[in-house]
Protein backbone atom coordinates (compact mmCIF):
# COMPACT_ATOMS: atom_id res chain seq x y z
CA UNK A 1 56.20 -33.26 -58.40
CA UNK A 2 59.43 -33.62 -60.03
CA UNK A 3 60.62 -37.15 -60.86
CA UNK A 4 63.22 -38.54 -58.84
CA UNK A 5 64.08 -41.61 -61.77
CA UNK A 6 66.74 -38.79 -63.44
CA UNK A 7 69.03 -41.11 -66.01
CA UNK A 8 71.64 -40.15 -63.44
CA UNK A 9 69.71 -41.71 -60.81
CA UNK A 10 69.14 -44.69 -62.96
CA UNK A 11 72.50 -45.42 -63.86
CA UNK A 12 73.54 -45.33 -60.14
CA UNK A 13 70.86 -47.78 -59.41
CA UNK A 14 71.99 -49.93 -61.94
CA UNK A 15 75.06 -49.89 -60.56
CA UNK A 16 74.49 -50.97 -57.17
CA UNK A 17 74.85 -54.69 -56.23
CA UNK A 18 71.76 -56.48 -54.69
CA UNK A 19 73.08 -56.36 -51.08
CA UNK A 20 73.49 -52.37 -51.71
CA UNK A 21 69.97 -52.04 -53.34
CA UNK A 22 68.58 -54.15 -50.24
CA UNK A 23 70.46 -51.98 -47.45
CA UNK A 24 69.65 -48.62 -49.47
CA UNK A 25 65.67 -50.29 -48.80
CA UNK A 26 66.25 -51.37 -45.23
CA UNK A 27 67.52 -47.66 -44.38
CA UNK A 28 64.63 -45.77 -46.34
CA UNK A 29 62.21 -48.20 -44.38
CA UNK A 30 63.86 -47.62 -41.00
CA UNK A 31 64.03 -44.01 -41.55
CA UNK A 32 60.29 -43.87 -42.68
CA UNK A 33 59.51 -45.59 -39.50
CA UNK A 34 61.95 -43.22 -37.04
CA UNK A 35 59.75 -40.04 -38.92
CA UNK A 36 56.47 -41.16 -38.44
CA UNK A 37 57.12 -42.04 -34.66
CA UNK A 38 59.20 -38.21 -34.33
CA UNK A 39 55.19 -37.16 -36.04
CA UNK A 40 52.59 -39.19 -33.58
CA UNK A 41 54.95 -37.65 -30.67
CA UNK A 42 53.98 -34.72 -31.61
CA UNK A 43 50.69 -35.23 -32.16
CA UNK A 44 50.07 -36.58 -28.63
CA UNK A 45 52.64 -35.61 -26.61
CA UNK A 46 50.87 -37.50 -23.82
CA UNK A 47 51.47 -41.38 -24.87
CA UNK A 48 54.00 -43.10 -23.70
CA UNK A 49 56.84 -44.40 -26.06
CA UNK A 50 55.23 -47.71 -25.78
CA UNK A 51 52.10 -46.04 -27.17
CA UNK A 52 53.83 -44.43 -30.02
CA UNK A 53 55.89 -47.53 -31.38
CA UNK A 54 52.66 -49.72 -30.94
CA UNK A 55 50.86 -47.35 -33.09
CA UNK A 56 54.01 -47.60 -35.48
CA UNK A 57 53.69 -51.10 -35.82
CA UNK A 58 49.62 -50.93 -36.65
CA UNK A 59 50.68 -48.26 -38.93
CA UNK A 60 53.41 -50.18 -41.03
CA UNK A 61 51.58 -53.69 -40.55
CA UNK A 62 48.34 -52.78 -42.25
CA UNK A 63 49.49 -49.27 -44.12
CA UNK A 64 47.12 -46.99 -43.20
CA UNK A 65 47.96 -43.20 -41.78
């Protein structure tokens, strides 16, 4: 797997404030979360949404898959 720390990459981190680098974290985290609840409703279809984000939470909380 190709490296994503590019000096490109690192230069534009080091340019971004603290407030940026903390929103740019808050979005990857949120959007981590949105993908693995789009993957357990597919993989059973038959829970509710309730189901899913529970399962989400469990997931995030103690990091397993």
């Amino acid at each position: 797997m190709a490296s994503i720390l590019t000096p490109e990459y690192i230069a534009t981190l080091r340019r971004m404030t603290g407030a940026q680098k903390l929103r740019t974290a808050f979005q990857l985290y949120w959007s981590a979360r949105r993908l693995k609840a789009a993957r357990l409703r597919q993989q059973h279809p038959d829970w509710s949404e309730e189901q899913v984000q529970q399962r989400v939470k469990e997931i995030f909380m103690y990091a397993v898959t």
